[in-house]
C-alpha atoms as a PDB file:
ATOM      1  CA  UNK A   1      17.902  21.695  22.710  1.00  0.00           C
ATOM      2  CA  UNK A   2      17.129  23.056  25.437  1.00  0.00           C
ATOM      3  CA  UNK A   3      13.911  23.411  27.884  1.00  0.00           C
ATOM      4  CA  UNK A   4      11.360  24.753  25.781  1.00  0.00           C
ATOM      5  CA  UNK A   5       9.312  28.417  27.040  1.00  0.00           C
ATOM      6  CA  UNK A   6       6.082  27.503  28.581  1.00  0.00           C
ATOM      7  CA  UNK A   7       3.533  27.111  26.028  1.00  0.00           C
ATOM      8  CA  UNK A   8       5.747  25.790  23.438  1.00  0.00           C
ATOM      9  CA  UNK A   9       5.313  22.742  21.379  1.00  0.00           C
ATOM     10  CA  UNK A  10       7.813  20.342  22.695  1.00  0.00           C
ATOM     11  CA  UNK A  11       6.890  16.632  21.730  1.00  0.00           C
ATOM     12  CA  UNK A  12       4.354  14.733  19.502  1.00  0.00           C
ATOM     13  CA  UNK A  13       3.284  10.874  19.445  1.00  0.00           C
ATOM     14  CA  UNK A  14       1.042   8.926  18.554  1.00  0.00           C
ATOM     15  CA  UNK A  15      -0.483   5.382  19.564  1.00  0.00           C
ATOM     16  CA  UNK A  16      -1.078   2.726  16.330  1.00  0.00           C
ATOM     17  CA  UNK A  17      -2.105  -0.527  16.695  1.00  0.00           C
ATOM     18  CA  UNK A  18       0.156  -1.884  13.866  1.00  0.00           C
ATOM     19  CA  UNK A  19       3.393  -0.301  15.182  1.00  0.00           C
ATOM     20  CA  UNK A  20       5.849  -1.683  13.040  1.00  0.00           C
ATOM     21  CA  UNK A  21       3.645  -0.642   9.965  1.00  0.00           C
ATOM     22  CA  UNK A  22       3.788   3.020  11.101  1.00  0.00           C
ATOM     23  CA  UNK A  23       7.724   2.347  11.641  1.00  0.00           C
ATOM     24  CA  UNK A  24       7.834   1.069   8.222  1.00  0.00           C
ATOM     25  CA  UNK A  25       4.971   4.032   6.425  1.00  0.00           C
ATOM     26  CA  UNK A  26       7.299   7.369   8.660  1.00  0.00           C
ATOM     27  CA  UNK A  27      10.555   6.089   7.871  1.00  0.00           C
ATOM     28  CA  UNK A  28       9.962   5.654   3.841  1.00  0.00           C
ATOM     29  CA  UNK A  29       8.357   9.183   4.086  1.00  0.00           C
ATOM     30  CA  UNK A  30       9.924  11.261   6.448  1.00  0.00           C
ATOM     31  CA  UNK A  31      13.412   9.011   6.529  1.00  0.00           C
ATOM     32  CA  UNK A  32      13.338   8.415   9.960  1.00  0.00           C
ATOM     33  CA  UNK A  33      14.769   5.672  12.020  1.00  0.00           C
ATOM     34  CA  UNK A  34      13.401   3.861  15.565  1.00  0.00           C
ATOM     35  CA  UNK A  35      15.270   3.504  18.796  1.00  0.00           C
ATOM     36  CA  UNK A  36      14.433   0.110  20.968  1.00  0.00           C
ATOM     37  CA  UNK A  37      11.115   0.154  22.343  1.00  0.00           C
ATOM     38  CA  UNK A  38      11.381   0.140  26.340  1.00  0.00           C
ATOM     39  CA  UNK A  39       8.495  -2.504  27.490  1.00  0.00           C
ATOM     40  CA  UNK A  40       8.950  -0.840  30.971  1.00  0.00           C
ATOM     41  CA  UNK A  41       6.973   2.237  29.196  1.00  0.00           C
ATOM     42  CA  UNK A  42       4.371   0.249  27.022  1.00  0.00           C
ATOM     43  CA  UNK A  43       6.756  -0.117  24.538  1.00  0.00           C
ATOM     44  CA  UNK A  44       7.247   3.236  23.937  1.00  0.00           C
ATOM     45  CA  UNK A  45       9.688   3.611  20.948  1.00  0.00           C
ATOM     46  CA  UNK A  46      11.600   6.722  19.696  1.00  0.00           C
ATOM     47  CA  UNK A  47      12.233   7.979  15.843  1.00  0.00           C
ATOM     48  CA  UNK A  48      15.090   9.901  15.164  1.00  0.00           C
ATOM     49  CA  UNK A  49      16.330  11.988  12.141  1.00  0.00           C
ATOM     50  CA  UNK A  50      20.315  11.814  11.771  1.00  0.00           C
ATOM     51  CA  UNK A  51      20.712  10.724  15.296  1.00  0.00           C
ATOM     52  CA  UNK A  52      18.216  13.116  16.511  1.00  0.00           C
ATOM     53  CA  UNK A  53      14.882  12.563  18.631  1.00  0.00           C
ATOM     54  CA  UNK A  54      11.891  14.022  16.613  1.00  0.00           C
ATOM     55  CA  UNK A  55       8.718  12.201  17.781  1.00  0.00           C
ATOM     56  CA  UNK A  56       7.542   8.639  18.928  1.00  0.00           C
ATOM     57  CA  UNK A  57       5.181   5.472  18.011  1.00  0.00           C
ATOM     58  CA  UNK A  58       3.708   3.673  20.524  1.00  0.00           C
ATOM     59  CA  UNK A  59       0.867   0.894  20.869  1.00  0.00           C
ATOM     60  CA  UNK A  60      -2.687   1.735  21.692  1.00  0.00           C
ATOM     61  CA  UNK A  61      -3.906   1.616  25.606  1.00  0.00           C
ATOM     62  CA  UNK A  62      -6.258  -1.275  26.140  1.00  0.00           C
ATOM     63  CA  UNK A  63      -9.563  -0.029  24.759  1.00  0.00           C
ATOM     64  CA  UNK A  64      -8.129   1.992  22.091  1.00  0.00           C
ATOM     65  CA  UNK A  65      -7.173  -0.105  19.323  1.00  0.00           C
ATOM     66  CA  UNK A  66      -7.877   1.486  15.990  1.00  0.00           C
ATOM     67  CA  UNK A  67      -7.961   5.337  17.220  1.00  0.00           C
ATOM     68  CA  UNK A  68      -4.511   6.111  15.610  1.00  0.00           C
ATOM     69  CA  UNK A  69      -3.722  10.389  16.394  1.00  0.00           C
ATOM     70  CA  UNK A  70      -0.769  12.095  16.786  1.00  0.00           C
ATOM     71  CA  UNK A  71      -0.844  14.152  20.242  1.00  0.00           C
ATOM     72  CA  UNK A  72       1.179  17.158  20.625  1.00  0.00           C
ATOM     73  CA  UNK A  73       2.765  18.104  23.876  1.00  0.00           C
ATOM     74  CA  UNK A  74       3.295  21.835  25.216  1.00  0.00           C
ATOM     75  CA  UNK A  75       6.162  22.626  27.735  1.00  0.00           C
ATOM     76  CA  UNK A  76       5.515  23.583  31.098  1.00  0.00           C
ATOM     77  CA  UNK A  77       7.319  24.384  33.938  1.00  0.00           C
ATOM     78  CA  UNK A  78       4.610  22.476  36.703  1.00  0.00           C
ATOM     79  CA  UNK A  79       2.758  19.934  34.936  1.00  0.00           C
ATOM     80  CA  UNK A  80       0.459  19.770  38.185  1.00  0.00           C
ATOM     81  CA  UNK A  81      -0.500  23.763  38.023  1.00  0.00           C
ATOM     82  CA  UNK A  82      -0.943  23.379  34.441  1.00  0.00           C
ATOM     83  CA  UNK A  83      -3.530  20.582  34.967  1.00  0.00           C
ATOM     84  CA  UNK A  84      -5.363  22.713  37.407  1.00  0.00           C
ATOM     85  CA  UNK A  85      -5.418  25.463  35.059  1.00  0.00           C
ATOM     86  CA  UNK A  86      -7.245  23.271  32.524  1.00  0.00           C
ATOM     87  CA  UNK A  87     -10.032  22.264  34.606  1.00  0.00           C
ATOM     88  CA  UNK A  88     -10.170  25.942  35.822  1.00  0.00           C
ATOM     89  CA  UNK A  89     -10.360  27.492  32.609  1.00  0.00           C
ATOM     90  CA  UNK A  90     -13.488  24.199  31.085  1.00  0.00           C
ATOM     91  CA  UNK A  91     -10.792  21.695  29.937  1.00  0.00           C
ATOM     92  CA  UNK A  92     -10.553  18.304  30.735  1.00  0.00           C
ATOM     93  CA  UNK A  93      -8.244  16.228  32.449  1.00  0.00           C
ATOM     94  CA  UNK A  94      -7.591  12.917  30.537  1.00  0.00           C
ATOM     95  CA  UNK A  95      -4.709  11.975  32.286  1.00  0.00           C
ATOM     96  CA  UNK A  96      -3.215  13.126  35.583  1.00  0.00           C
ATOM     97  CA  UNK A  97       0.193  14.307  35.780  1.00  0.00           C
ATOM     98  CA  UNK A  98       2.267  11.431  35.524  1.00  0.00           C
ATOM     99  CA  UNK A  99       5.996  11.050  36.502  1.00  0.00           C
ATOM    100  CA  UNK A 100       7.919   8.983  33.440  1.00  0.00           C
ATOM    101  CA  UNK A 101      11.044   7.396  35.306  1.00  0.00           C
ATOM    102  CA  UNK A 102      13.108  10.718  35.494  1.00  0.00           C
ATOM    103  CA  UNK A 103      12.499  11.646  31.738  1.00  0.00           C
ATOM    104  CA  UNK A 104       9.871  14.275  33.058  1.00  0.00           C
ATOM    105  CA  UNK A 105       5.918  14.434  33.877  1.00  0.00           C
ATOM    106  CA  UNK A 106       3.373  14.486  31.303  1.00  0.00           C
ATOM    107  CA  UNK A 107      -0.467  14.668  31.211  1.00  0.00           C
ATOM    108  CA  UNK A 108      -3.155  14.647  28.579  1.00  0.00           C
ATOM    109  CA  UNK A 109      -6.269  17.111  28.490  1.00  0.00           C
ATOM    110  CA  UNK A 110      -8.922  18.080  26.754  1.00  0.00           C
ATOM    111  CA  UNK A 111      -9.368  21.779  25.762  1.00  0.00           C
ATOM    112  CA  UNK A 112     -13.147  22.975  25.837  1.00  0.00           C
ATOM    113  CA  UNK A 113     -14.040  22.540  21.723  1.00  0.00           C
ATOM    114  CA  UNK A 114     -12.551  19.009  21.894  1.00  0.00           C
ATOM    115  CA  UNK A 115      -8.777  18.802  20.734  1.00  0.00           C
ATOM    116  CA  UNK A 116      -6.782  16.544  22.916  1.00  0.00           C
ATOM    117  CA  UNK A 117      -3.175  17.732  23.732  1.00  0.00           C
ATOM    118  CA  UNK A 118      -0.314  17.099  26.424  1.00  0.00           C
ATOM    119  CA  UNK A 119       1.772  18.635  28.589  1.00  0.00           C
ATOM    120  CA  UNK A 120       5.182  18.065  29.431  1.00  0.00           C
ATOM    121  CA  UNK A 121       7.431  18.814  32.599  1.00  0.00           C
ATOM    122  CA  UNK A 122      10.792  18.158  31.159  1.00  0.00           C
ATOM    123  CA  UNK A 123      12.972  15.792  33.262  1.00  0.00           C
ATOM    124  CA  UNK A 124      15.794  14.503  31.277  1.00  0.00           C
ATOM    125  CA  UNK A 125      13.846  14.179  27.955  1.00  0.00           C
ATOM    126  CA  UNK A 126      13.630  18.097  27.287  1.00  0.00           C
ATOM    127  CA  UNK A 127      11.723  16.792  23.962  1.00  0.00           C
ATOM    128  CA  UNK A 128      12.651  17.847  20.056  1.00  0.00           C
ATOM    129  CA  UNK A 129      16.530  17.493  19.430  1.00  0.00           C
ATOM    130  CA  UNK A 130      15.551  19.342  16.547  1.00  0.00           C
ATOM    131  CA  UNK A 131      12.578  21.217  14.595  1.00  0.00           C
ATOM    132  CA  UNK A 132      12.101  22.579  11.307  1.00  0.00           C
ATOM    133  CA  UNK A 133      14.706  20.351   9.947  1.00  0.00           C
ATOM    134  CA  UNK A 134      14.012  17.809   7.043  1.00  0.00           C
ATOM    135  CA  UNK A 135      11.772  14.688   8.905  1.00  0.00           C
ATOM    136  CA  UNK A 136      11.647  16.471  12.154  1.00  0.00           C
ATOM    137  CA  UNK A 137       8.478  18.828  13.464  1.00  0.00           C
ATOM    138  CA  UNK A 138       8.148  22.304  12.161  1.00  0.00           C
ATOM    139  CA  UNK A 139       4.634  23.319  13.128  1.00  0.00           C
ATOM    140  CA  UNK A 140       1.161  22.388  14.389  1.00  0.00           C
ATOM    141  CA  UNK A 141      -2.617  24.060  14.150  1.00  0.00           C
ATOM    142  CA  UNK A 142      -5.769  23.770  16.140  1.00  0.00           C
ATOM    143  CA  UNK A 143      -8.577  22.938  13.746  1.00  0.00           C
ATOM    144  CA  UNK A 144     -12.150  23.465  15.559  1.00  0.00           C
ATOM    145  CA  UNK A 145     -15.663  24.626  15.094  1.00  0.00           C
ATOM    146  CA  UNK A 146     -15.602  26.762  18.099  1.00  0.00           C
ATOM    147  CA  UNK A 147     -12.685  28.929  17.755  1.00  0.00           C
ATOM    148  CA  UNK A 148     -13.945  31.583  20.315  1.00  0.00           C
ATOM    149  CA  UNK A 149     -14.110  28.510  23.428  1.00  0.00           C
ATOM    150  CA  UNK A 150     -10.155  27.189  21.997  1.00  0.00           C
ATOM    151  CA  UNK A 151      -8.904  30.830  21.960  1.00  0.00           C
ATOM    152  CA  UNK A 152      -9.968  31.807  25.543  1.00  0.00           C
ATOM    153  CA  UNK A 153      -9.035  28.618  26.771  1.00  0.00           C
ATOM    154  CA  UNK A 154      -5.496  27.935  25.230  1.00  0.00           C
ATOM    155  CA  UNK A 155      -4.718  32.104  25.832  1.00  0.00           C
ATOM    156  CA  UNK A 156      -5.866  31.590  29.992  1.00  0.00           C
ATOM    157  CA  UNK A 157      -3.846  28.261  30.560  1.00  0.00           C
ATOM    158  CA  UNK A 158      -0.765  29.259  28.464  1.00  0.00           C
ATOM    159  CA  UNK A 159       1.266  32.354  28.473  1.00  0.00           C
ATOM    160  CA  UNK A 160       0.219  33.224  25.031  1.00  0.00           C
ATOM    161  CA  UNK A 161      -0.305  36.627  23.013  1.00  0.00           C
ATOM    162  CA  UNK A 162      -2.817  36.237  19.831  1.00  0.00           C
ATOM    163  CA  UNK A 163      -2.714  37.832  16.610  1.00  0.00           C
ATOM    164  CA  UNK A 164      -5.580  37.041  14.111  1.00  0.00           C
ATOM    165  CA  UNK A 165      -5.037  36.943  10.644  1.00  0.00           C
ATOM    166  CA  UNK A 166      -6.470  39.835   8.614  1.00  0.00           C
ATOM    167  CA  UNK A 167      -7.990  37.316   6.022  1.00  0.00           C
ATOM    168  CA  UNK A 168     -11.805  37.373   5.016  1.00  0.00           C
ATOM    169  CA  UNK A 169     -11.607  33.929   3.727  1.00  0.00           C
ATOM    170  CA  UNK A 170     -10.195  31.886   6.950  1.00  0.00           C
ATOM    171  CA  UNK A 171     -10.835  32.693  10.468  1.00  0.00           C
ATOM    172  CA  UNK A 172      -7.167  31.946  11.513  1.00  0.00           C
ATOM    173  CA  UNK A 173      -5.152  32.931  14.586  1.00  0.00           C
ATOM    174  CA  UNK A 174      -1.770  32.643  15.942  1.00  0.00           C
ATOM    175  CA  UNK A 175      -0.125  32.355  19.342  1.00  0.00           C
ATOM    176  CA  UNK A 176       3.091  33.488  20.115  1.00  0.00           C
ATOM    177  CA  UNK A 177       5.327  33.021  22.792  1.00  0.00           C
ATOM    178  CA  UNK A 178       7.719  35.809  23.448  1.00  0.00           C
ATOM    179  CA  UNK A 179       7.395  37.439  20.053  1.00  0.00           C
ATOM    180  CA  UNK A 180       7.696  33.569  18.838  1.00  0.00           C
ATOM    181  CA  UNK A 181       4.501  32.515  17.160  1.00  0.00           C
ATOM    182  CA  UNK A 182       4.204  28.850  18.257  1.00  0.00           C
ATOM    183  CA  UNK A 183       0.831  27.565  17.223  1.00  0.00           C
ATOM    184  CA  UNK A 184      -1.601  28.346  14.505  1.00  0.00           C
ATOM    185  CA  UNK A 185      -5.667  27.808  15.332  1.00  0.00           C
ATOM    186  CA  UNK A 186      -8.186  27.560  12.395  1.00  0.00           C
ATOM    187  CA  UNK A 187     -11.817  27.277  12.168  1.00  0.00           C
ATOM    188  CA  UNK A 188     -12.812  24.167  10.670  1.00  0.00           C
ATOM    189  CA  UNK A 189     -15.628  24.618   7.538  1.00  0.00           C
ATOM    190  CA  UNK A 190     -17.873  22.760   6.218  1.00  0.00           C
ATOM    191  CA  UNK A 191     -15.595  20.841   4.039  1.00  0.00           C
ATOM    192  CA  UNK A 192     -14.911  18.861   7.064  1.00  0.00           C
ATOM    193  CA  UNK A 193     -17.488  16.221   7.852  1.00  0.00           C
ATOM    194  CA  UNK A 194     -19.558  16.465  10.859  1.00  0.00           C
ATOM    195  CA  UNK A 195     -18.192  13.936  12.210  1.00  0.00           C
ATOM    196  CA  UNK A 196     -15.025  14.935  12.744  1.00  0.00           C
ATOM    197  CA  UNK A 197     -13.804  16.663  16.011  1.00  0.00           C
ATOM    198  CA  UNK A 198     -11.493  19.344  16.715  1.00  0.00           C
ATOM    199  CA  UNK A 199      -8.128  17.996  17.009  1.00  0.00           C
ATOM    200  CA  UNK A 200      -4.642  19.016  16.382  1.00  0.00           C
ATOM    201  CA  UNK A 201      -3.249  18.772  13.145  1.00  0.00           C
ATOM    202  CA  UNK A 202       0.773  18.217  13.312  1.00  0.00           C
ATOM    203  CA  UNK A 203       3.273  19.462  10.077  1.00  0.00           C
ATOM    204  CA  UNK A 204       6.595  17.806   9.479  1.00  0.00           C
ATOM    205  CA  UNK A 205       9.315  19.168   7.615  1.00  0.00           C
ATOM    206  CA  UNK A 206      10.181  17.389   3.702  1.00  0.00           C
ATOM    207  CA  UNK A 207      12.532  18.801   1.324  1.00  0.00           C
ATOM    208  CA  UNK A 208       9.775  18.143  -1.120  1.00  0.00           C
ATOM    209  CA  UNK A 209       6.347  18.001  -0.596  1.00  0.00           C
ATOM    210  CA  UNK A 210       5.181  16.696  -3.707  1.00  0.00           C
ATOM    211  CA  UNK A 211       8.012  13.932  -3.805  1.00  0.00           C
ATOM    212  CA  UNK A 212       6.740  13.076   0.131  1.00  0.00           C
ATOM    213  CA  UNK A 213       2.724  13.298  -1.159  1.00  0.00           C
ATOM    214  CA  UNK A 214       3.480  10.853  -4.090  1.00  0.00           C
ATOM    215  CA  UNK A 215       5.685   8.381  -1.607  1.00  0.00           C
ATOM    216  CA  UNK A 216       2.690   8.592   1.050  1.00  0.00           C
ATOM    217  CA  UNK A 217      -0.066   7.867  -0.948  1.00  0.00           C
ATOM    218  CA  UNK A 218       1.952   4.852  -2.573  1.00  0.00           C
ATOM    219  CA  UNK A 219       1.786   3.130   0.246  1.00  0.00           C
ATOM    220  CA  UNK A 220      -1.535   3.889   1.624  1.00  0.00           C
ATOM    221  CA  UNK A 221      -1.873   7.416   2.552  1.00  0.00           C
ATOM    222  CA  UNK A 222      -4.948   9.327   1.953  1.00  0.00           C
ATOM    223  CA  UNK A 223      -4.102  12.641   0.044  1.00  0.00           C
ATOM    224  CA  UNK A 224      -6.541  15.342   2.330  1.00  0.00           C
ATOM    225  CA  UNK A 225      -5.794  18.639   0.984  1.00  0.00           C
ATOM    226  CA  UNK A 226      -2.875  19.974  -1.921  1.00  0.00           C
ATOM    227  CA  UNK A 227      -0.029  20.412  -1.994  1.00  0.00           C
ATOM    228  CA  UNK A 228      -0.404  23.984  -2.734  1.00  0.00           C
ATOM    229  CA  UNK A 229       2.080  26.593  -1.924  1.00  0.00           C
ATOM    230  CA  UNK A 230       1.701  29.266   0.587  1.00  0.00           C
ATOM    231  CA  UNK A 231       4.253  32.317   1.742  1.00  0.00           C
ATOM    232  CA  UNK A 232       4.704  29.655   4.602  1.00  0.00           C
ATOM    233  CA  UNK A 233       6.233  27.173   2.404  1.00  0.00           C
ATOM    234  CA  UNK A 234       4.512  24.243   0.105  1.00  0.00           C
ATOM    235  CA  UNK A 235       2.514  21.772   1.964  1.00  0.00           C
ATOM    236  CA  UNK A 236      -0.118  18.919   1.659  1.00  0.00           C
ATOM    237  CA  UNK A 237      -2.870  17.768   4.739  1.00  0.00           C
ATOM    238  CA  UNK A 238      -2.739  13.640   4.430  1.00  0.00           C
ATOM    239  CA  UNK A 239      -4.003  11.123   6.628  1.00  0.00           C
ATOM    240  CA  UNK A 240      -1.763   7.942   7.025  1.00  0.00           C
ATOM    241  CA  UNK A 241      -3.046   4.475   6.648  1.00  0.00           C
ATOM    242  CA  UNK A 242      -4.062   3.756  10.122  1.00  0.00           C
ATOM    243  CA  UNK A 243      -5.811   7.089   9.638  1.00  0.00           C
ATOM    244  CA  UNK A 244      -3.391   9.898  11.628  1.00  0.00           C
ATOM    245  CA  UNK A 245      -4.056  13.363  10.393  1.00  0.00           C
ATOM    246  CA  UNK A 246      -0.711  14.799   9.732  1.00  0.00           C
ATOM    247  CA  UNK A 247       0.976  17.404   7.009  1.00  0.00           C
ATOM    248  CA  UNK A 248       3.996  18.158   5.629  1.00  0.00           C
ATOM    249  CA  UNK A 249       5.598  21.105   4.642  1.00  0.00           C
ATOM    250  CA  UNK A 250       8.632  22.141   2.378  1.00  0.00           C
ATOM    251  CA  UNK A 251       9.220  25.442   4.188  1.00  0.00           C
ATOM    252  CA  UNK A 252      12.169  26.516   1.178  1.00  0.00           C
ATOM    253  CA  UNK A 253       8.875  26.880  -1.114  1.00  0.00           C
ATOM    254  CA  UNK A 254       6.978  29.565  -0.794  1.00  0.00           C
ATOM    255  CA  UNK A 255       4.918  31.498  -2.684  1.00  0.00           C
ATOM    256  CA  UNK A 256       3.138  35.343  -2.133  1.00  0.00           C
ATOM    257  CA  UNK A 257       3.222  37.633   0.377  1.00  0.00           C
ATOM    258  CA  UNK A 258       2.971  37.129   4.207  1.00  0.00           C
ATOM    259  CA  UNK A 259      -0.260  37.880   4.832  1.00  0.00           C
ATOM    260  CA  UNK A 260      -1.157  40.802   7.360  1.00  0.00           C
ATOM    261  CA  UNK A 261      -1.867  40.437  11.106  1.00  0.00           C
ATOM    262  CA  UNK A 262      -3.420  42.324  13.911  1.00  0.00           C
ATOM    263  CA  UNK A 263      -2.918  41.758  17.834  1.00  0.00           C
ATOM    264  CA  UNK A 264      -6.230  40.832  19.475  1.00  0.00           C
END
């Protein structure tokens, strides 16, 4: 595929301390297989779908054992700038721009209400090989308290356009990138306990969701939320068993009509 638009999900990982368990928990569910992991980059190791790059496990940093997340990374064209424009606009800075051999430059941030994300300058890993395709990465939502701090933030650093949803019962908006909507951003209620912080919530594709619920929980999932079915498709919430918020979504089951939105 090639270079994403700024703004545009283009990579997820995620750091667990018991990699090979993770290898062992993604590949029964989503089917997906592991590259070698290269020690020269922390043993960073690749999982593919029919030959394809979709995502990547890694182990923790020292100090972080047991803090198992998926991050998602957004493409940008100057990984540097970008960084600036995230302390400029009340984010955070986690990691400086960093140079990966010549696969491309990533950092890791911090928007203002708390959800961690990178960004990545593509060198010669552009990211996905492939999205919305059984195992691989179809979509991804901001869940925070303080939607008004994410919107002005995320719409300021990244070329974005919002629409909100016209729904009484969730405050949810999306962003789009050139007519594209990319990212989804919902309020978190009080169904979520306090003591859980914003963060980004990634959905992978299944050609069942119930089938891929059923096979998670067998093996140590936690079942969060559904499945239920939506116009977007059927999908379930889940944490995995080093505790990973992720979802899954059969996007070939859907159910009611789109729902309405308005620019903003």
């Amino acid at each position: 595929m090639a270079v994403q638009p700024e703004g545009t999900p283009c990579w997820a990982d995620a750091m667990f301390s018991d990699v090979e368990g993770a290898k062992r928990f993604y590949g029964d569910v989503l089917g997906w297989t592991f590259g070698e992991s290269s020690s020269e980059y922390g043993n960073y190791t690749q999982a593919f779908v029919d030959g394809r790059a979709v995502a990547a496990v890694v182990p923790p940093m020292p100090g972080q054992e047991g803090q198992s997340q998926w991050c998602l990374y957004f493409a940008v064209p100057d990984a540097a700038a970008t960084a600036q424009k995230v302390r400029d606009n009340g984010g955070e800075v986690l990691m400086e721009p960093m140079r990966v051999g010549d696969f491309g430059t990533m950092c890791l941030a911090r928007e203002p209400s708390g959800a961690v994300f990178g960004v990545w300058q593509a060198g010669s890993h552009e990211g996905f090989e492939t999205t919305g395709t059984p195992g691989a990465y179809c979509w991804a939502e901001v869940f925070t308290r303080e939607p008004e701090k994410a919107d002005t933030f995320l719409s300021a650093v990244f070329p974005y356009r919002m629409k909100q949803m016209e729904d009484h019962a969730v405050d949810y908006r999306m962003f789009d990138v050139g007519g594209d909507p990319v990212l989804g951003r919902m309020k978190m209620t009080d169904d979520f306990p306090p003591e859980v912080p914003s963060y980004i919530n990634v959905y992978f594709t299944v050609d069942d969701c119930d089938r891929a619920v059923e096979r998670a929980v067998k093996l140590g999932a936690v079942l969060r939320f559904g499945p239920m079915s939506s116009p977007f498709g059927r999908f379930a919430a889940l944490s995995d068993p080093q505790g990973a918020n992720f979802s899954v979504i059969d996007v070939t089951t859907t159910e009611g009509q789109m729902p309405s939105v308005k620019e903003v």
